[in-house]
C-alpha atoms as a PDB file:
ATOM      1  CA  UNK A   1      91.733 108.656 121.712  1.00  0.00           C
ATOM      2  CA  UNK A   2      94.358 105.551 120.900  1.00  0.00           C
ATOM      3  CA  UNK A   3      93.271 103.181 118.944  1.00  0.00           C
ATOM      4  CA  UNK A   4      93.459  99.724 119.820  1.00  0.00           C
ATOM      5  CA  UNK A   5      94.984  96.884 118.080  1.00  0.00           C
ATOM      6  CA  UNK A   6      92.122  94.540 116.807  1.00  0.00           C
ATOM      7  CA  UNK A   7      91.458  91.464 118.829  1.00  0.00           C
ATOM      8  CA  UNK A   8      93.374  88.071 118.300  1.00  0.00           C
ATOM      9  CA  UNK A   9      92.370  85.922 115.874  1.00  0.00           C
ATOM     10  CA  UNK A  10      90.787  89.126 113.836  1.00  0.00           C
ATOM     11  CA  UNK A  11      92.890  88.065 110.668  1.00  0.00           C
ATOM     12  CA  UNK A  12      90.842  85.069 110.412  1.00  0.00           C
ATOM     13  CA  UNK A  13      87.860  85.055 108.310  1.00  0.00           C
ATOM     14  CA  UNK A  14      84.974  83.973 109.856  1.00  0.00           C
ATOM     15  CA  UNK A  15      82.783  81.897 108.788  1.00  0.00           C
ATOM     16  CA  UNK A  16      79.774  79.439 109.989  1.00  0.00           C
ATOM     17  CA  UNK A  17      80.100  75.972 109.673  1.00  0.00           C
ATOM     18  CA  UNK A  18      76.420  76.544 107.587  1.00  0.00           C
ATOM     19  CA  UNK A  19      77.967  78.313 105.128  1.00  0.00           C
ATOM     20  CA  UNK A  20      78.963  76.997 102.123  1.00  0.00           C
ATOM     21  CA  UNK A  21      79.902  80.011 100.499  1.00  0.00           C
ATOM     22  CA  UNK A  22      81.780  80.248  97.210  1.00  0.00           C
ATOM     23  CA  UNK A  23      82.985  77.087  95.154  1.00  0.00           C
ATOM     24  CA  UNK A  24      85.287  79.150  92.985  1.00  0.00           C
ATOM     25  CA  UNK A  25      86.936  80.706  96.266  1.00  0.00           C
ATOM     26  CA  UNK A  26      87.124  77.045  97.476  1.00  0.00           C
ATOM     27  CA  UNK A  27      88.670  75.904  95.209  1.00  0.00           C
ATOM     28  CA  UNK A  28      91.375  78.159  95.029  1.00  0.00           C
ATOM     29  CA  UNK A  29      91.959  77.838  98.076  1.00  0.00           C
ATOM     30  CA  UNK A  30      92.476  74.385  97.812  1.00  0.00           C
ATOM     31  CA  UNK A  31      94.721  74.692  94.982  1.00  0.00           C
ATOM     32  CA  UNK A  32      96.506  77.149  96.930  1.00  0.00           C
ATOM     33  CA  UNK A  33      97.114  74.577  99.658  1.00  0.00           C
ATOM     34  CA  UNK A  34      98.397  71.841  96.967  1.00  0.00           C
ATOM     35  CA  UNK A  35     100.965  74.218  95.662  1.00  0.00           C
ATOM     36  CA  UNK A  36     102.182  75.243  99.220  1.00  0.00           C
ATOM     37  CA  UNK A  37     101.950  71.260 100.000  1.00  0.00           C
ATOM     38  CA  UNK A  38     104.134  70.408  96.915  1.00  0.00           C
ATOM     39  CA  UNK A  39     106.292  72.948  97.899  1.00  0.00           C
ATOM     40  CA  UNK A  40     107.582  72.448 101.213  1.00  0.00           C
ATOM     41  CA  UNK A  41     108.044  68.839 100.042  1.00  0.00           C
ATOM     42  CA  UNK A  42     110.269  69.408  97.602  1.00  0.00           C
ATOM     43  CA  UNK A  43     112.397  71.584  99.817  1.00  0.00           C
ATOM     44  CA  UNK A  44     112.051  68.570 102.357  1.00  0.00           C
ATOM     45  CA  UNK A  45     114.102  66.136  99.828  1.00  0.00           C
ATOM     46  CA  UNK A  46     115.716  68.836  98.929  1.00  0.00           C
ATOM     47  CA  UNK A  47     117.221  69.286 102.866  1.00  0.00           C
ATOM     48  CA  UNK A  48     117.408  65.806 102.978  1.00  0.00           C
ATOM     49  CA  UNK A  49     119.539  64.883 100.410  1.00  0.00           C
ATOM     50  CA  UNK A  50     121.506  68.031 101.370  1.00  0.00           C
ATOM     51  CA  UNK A  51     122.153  66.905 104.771  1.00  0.00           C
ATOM     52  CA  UNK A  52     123.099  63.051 103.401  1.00  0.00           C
ATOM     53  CA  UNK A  53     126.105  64.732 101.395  1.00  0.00           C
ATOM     54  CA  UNK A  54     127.033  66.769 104.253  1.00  0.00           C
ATOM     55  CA  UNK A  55     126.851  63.352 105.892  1.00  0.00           C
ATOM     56  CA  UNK A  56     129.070  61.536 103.641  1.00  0.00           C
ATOM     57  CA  UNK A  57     131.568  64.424 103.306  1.00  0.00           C
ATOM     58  CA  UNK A  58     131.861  64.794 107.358  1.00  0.00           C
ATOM     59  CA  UNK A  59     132.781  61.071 107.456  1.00  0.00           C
ATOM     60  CA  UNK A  60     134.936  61.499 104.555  1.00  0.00           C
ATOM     61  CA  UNK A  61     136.402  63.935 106.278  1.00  0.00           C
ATOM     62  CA  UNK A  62     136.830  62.346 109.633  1.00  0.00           C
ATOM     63  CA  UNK A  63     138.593  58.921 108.013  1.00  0.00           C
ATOM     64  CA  UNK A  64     141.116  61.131 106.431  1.00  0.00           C
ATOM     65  CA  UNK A  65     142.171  62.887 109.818  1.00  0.00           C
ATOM     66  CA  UNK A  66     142.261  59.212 110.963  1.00  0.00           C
ATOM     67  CA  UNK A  67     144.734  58.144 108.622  1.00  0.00           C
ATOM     68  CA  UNK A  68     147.757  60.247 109.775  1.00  0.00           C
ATOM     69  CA  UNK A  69     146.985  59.365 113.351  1.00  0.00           C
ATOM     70  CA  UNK A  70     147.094  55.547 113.136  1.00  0.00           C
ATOM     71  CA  UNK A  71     150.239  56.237 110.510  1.00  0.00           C
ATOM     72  CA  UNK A  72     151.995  57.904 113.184  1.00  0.00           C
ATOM     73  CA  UNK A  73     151.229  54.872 115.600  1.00  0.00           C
ATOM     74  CA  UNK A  74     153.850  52.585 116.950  1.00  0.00           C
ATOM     75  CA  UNK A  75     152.941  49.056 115.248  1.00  0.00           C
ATOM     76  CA  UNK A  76     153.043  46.678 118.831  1.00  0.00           C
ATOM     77  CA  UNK A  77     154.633  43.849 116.466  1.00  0.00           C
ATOM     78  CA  UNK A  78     158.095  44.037 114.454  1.00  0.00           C
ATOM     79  CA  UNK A  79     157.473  43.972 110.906  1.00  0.00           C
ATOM     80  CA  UNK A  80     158.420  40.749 109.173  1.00  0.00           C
ATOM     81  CA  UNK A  81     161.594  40.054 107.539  1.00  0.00           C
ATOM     82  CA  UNK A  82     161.483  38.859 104.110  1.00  0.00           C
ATOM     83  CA  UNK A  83     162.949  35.655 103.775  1.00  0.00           C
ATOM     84  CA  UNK A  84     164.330  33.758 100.246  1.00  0.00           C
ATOM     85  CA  UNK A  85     163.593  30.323  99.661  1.00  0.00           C
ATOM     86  CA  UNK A  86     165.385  27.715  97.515  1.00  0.00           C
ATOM     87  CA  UNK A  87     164.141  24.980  96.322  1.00  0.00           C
ATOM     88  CA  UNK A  88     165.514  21.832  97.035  1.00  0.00           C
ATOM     89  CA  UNK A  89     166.024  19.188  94.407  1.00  0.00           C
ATOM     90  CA  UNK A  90     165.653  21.659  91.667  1.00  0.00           C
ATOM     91  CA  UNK A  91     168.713  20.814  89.764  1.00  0.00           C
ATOM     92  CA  UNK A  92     168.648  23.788  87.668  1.00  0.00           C
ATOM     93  CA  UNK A  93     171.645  25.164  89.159  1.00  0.00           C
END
């Protein structure tokens, strides 16, 4: 004869909401559920800060692939001319 898988939920201890049951085991589990708590959020900041320098870096990234672009770029004005200026009434000369 097969034997069958056990029902859903089987994994789950049961227990009635009049029993108390064990403060030690309680507790534990508690503690258990502090540690898993402080856990996942330290791997939280850690994503977070992880994905704020991937951040940065990808718009680092994307202003330097700018650059060339807008170097390569036809400027719509001439560029000025430099002009010299003398000063009148300077007498120096």
């Amino acid at each position: 004869m097969l034997r069958l898988p056990p029902p859903a939920g089987a994994y789950i201890q049961s227990e009635h909401s009049y029993q108390v049951g064990s403060a030690l085991l309680w507790k534990r589990r508690a503690e258990a559920a502090l540690d898993a708590l402080d856990k996942a959020q330290r791997q939280l900041q850690a994503c977070k800060r992880r994905e704020q320098r991937l951040r940065l870096r990808v718009g680092e990234l994307q202003r330097e692939r700018r650059v060339p672009l807008e170097a390569r770029r036809i400027p719509k004005e001439p560029p000025a001319r430099l002009v010299e200026l003398q000063l009148l009434g300077d007498g120096g000369e």
